[in-house]
PDB file of N, CA and C in Angstrom:
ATOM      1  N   UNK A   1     212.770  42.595 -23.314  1.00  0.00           N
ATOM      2  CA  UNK A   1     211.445  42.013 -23.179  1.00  0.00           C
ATOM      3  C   UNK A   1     211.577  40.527 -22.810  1.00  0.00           C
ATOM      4  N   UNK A   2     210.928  40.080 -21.553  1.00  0.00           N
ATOM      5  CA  UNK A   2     210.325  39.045 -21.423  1.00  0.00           C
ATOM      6  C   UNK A   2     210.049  37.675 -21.751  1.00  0.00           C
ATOM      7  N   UNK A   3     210.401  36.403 -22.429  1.00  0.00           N
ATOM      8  CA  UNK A   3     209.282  35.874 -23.307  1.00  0.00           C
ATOM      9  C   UNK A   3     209.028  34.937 -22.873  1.00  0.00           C
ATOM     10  N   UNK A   4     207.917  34.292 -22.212  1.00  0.00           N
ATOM     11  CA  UNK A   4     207.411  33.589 -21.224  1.00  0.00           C
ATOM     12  C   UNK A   4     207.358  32.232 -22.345  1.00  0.00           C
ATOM     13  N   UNK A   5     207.459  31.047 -21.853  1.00  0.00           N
ATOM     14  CA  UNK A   5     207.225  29.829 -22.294  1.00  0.00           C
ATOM     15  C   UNK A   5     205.720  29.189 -22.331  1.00  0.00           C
ATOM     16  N   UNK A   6     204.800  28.648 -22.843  1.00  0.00           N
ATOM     17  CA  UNK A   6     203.751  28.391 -23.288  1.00  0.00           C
ATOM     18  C   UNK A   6     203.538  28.013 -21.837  1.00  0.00           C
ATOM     19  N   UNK A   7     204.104  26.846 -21.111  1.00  0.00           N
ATOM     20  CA  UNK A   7     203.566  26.328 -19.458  1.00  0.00           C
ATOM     21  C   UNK A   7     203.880  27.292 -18.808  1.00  0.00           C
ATOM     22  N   UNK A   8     204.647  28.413 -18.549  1.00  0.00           N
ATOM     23  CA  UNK A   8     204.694  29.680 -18.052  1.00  0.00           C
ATOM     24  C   UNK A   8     203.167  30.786 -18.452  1.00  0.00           C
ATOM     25  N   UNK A   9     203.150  30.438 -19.633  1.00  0.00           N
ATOM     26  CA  UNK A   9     201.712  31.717 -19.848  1.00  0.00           C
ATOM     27  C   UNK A   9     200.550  31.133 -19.217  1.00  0.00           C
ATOM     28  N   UNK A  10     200.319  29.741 -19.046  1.00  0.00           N
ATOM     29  CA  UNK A  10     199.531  29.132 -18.342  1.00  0.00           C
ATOM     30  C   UNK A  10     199.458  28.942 -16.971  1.00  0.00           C
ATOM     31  N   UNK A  11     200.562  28.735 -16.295  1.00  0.00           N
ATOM     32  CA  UNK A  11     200.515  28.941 -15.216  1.00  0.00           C
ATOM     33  C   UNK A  11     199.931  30.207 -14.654  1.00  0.00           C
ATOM     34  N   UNK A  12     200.370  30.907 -15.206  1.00  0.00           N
ATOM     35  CA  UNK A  12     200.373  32.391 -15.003  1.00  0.00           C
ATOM     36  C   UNK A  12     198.875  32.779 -15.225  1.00  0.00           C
ATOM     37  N   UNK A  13     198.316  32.501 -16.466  1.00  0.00           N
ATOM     38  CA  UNK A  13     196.922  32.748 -16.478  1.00  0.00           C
ATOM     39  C   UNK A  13     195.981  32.241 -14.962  1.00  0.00           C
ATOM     40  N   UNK A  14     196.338  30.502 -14.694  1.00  0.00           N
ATOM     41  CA  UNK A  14     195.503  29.960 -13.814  1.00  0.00           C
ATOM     42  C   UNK A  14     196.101  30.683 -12.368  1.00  0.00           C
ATOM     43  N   UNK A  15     197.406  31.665 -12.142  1.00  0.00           N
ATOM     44  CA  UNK A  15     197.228  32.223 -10.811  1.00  0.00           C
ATOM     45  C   UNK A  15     196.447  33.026 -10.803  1.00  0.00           C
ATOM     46  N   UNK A  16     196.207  34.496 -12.235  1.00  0.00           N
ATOM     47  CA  UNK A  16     195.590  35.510 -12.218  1.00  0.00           C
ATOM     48  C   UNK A  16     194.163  35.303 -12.316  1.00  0.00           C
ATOM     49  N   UNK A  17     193.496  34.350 -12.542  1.00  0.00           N
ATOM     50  CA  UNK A  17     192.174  33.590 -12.774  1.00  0.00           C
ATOM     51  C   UNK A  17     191.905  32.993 -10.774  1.00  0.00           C
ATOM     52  N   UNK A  18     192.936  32.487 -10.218  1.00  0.00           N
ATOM     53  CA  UNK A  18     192.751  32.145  -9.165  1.00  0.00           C
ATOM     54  C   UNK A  18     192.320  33.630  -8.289  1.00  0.00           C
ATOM     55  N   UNK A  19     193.578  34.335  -9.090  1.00  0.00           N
ATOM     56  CA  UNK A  19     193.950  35.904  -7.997  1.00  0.00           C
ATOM     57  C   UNK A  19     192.283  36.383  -7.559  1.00  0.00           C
ATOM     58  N   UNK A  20     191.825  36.790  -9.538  1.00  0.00           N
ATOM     59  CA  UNK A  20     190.812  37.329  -9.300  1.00  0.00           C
ATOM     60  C   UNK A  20     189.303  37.194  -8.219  1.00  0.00           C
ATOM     61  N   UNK A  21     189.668  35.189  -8.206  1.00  0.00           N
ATOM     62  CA  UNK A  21     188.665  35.058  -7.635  1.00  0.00           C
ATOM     63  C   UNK A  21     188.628  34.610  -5.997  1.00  0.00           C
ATOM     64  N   UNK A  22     189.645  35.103  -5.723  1.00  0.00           N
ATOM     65  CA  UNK A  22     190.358  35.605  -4.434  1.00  0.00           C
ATOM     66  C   UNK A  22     190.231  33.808  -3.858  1.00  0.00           C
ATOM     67  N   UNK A  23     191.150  32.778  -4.797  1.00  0.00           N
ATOM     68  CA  UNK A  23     190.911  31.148  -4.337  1.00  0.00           C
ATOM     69  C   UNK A  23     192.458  30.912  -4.438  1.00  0.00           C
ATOM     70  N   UNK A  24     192.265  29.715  -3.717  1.00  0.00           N
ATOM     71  CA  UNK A  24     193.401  29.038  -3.581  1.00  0.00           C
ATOM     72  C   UNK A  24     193.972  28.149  -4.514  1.00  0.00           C
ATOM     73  N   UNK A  25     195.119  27.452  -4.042  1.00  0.00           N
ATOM     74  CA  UNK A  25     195.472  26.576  -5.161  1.00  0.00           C
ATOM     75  C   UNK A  25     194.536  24.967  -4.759  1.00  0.00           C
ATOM     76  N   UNK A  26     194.761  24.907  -3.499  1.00  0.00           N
ATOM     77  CA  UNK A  26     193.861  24.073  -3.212  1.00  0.00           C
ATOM     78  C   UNK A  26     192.714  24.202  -3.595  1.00  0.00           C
ATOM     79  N   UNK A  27     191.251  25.194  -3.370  1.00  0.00           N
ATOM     80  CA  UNK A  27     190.396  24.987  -3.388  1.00  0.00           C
ATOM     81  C   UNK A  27     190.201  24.557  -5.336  1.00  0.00           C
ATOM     82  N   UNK A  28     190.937  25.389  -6.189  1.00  0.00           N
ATOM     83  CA  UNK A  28     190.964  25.133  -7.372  1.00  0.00           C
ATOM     84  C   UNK A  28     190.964  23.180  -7.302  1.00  0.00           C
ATOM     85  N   UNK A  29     192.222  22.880  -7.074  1.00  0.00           N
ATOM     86  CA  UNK A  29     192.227  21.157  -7.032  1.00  0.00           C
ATOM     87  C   UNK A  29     190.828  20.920  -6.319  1.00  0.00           C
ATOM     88  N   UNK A  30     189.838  21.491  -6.027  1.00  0.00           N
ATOM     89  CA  UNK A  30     188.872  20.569  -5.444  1.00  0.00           C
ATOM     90  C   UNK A  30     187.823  20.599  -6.457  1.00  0.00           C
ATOM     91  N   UNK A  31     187.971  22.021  -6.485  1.00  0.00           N
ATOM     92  CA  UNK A  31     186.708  22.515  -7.839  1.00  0.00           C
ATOM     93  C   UNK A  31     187.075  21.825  -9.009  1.00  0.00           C
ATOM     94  N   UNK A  32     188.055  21.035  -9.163  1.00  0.00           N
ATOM     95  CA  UNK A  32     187.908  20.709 -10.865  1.00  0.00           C
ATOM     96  C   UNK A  32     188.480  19.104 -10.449  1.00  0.00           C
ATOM     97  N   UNK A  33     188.574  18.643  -9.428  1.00  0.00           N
ATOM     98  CA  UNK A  33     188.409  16.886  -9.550  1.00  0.00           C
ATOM     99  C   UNK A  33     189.828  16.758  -9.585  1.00  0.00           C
ATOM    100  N   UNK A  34     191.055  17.231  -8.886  1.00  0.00           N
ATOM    101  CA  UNK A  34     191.918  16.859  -9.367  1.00  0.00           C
ATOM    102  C   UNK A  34     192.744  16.919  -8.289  1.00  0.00           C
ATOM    103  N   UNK A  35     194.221  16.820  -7.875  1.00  0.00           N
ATOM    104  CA  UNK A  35     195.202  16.537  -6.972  1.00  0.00           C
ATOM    105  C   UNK A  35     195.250  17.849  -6.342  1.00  0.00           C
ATOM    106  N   UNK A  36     195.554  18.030  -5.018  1.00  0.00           N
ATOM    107  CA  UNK A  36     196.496  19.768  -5.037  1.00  0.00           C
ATOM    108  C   UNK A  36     197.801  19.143  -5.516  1.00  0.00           C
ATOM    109  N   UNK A  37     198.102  18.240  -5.597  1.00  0.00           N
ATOM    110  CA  UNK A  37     199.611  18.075  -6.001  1.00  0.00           C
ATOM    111  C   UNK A  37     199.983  18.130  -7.512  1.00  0.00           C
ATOM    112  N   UNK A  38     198.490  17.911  -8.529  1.00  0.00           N
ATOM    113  CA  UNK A  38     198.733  17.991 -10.042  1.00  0.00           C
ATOM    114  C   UNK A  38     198.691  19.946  -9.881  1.00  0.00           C
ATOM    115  N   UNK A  39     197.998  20.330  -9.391  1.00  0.00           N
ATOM    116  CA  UNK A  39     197.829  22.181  -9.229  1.00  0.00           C
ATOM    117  C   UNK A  39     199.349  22.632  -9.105  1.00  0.00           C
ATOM    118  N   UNK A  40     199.889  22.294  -7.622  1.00  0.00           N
ATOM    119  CA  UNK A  40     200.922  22.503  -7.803  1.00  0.00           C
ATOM    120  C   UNK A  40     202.335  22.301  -8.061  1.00  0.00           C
ATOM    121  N   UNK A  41     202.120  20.910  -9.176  1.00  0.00           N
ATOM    122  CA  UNK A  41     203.066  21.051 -10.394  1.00  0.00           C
ATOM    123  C   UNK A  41     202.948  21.592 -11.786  1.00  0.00           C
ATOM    124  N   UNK A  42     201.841  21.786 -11.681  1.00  0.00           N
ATOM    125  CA  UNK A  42     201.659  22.874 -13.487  1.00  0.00           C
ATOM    126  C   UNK A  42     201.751  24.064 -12.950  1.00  0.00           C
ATOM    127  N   UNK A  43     201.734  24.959 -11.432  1.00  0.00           N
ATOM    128  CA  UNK A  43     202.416  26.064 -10.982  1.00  0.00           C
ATOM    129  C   UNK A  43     203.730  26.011 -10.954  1.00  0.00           C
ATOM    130  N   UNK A  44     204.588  25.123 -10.934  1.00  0.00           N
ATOM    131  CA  UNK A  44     205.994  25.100 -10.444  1.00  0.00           C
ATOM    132  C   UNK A  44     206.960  25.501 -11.742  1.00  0.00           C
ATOM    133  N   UNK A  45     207.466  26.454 -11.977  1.00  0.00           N
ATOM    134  CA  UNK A  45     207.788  26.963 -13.236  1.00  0.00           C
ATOM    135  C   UNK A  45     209.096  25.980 -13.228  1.00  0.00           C
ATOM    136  N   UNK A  46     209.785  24.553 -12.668  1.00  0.00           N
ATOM    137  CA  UNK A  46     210.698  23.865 -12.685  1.00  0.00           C
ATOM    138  C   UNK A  46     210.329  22.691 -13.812  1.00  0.00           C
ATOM    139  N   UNK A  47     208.868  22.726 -13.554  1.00  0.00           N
ATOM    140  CA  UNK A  47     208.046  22.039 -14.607  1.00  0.00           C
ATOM    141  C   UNK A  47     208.258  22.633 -15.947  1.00  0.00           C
ATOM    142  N   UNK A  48     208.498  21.506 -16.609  1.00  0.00           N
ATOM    143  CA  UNK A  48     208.068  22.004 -18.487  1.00  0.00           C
ATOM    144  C   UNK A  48     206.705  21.652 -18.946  1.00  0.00           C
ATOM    145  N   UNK A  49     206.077  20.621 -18.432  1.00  0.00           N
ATOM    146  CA  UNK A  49     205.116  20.371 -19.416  1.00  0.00           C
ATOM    147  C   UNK A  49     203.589  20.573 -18.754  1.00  0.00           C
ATOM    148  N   UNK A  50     202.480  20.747 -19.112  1.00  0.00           N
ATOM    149  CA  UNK A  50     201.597  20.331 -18.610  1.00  0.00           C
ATOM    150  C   UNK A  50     200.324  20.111 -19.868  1.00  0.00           C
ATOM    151  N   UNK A  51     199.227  19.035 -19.269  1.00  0.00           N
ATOM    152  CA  UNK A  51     198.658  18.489 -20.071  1.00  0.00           C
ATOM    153  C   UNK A  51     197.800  19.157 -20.194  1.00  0.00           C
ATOM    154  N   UNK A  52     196.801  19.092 -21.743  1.00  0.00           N
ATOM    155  CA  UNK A  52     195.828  19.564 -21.780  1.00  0.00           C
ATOM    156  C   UNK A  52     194.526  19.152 -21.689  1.00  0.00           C
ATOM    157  N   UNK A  53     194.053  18.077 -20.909  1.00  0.00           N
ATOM    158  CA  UNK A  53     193.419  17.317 -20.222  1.00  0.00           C
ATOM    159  C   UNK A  53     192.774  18.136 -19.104  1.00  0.00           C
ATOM    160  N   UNK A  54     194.744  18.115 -18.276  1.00  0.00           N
ATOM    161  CA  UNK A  54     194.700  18.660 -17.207  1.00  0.00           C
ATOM    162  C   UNK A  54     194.430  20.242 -16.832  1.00  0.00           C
ATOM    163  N   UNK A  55     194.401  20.821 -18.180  1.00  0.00           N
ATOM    164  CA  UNK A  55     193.969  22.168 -18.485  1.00  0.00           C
ATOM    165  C   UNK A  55     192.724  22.482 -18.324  1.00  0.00           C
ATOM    166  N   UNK A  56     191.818  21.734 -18.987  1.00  0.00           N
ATOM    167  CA  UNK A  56     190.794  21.414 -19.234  1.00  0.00           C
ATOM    168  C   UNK A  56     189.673  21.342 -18.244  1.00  0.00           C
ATOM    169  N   UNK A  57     190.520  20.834 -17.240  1.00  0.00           N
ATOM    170  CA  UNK A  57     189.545  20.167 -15.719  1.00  0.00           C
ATOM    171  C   UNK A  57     189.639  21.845 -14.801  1.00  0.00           C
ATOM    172  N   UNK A  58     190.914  22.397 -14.857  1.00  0.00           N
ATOM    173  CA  UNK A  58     190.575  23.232 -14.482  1.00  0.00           C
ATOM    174  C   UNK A  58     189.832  24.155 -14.819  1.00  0.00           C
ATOM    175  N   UNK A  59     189.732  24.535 -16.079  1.00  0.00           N
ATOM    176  CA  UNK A  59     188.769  25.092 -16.432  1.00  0.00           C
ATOM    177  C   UNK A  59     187.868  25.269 -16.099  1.00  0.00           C
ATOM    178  N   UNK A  60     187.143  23.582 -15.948  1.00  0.00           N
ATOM    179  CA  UNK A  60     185.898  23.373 -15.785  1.00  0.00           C
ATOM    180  C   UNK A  60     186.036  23.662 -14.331  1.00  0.00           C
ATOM    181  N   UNK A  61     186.731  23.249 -13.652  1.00  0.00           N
ATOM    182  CA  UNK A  61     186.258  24.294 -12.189  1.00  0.00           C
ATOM    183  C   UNK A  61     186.079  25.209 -11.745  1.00  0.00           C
ATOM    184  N   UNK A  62     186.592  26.194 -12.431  1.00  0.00           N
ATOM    185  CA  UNK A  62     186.401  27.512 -12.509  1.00  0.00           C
ATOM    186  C   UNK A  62     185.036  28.008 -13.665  1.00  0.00           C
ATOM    187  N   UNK A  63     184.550  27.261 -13.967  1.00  0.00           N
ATOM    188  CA  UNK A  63     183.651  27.378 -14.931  1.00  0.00           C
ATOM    189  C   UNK A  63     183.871  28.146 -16.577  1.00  0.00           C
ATOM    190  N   UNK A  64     184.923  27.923 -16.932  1.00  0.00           N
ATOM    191  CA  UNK A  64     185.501  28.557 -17.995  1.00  0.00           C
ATOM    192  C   UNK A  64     185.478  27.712 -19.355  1.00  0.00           C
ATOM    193  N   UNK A  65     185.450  28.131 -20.286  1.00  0.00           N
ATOM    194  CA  UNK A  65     185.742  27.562 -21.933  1.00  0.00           C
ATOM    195  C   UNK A  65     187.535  27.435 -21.944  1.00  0.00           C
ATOM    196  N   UNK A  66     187.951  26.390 -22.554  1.00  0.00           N
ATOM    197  CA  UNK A  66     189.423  26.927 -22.979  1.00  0.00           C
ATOM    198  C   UNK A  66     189.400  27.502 -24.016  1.00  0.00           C
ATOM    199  N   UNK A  67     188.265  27.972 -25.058  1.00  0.00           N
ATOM    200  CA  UNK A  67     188.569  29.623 -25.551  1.00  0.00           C
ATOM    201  C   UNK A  67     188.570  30.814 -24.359  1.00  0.00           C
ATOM    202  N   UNK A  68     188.048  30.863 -23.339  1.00  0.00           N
ATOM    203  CA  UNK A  68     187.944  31.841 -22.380  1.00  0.00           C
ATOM    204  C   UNK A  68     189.225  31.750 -22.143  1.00  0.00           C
ATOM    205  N   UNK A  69     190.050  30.530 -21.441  1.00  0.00           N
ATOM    206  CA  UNK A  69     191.218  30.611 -20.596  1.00  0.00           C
ATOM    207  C   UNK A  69     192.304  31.165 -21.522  1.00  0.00           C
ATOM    208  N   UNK A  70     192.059  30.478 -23.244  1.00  0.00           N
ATOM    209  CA  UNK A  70     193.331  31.011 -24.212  1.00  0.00           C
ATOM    210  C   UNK A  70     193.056  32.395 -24.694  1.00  0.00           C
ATOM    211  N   UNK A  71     191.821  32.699 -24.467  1.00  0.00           N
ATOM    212  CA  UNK A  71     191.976  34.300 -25.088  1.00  0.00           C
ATOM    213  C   UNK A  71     192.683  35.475 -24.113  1.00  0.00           C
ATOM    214  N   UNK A  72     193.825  35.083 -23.456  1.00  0.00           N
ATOM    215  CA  UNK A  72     194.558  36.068 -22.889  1.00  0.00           C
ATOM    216  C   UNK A  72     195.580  36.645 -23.666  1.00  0.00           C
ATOM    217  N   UNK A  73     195.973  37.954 -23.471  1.00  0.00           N
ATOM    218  CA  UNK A  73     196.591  38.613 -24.423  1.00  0.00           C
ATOM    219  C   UNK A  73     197.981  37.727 -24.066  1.00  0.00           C
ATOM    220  N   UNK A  74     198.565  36.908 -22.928  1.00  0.00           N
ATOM    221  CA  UNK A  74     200.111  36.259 -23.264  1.00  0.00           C
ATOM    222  C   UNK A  74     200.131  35.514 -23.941  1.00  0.00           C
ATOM    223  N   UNK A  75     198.904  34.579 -24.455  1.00  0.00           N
ATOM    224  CA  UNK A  75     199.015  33.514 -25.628  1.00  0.00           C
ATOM    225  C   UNK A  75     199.164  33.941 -27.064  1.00  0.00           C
ATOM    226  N   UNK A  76     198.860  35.689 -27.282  1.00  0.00           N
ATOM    227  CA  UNK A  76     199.100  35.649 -28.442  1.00  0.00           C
ATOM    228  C   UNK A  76     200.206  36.274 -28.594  1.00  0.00           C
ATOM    229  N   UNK A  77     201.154  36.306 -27.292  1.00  0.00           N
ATOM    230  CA  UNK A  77     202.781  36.720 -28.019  1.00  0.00           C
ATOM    231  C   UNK A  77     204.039  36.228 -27.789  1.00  0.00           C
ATOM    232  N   UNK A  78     203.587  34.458 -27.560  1.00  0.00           N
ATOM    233  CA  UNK A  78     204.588  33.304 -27.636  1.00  0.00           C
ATOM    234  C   UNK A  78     205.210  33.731 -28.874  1.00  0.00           C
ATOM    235  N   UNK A  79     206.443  33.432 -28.585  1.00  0.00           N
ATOM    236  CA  UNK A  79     207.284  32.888 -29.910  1.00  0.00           C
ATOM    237  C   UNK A  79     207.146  31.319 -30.206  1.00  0.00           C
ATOM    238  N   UNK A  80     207.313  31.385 -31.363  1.00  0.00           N
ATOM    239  CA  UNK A  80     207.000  29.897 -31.967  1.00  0.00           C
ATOM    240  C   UNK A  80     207.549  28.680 -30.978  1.00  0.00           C
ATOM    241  N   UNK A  81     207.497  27.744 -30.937  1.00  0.00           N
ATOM    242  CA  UNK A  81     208.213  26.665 -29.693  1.00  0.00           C
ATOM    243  C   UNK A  81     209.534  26.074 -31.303  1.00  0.00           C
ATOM    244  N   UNK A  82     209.178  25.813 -32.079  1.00  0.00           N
ATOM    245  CA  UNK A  82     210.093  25.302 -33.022  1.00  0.00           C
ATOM    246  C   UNK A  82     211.341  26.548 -33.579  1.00  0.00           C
ATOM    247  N   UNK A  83     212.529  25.492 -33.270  1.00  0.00           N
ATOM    248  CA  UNK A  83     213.520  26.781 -33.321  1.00  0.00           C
ATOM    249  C   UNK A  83     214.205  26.121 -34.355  1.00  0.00           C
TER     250      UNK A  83
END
């Protein structure tokens, strides 16, 4: 099994959130006020971190709650980050 890293389950959420709504990575950076270049470094799984600020904005471009964006079933089967 798998076990995706917390900026991995996120990324991952904001492609399948993009997928669904058949958008880009760009048009996302337009809809929520922000870089295509901040978009596609919280896509770049070379990346570790991303902010939750910057979470946030997307959201709001997509018109979402970040209870909406975290209630995906990969957030609830992180393993702990503290080892």
């Amino acid at each position: 099994m798998v076990h995706l890293s917390v900026k991995d389950a996120v990324a991952n959420r904001f492609i399948d959130l993009c997928r669904t709504r058949n958008m880009k990575a760009n048009e996302l950076a337009t809809l929520s006020g922000v870089t295509p270049s901040t978009v596609y470094s919280m896509l770049d799984s070379r990346r570790r971190d991303v902010s939750i600020i910057t979470i946030k904005k997307l959201c709001d471009g997509l018109d979402i709650t970040l209870g909406e964006f975290f209630s995906a079933p990969a957030f609830d089967s992180l393993e702990q980050e503290i080892k």
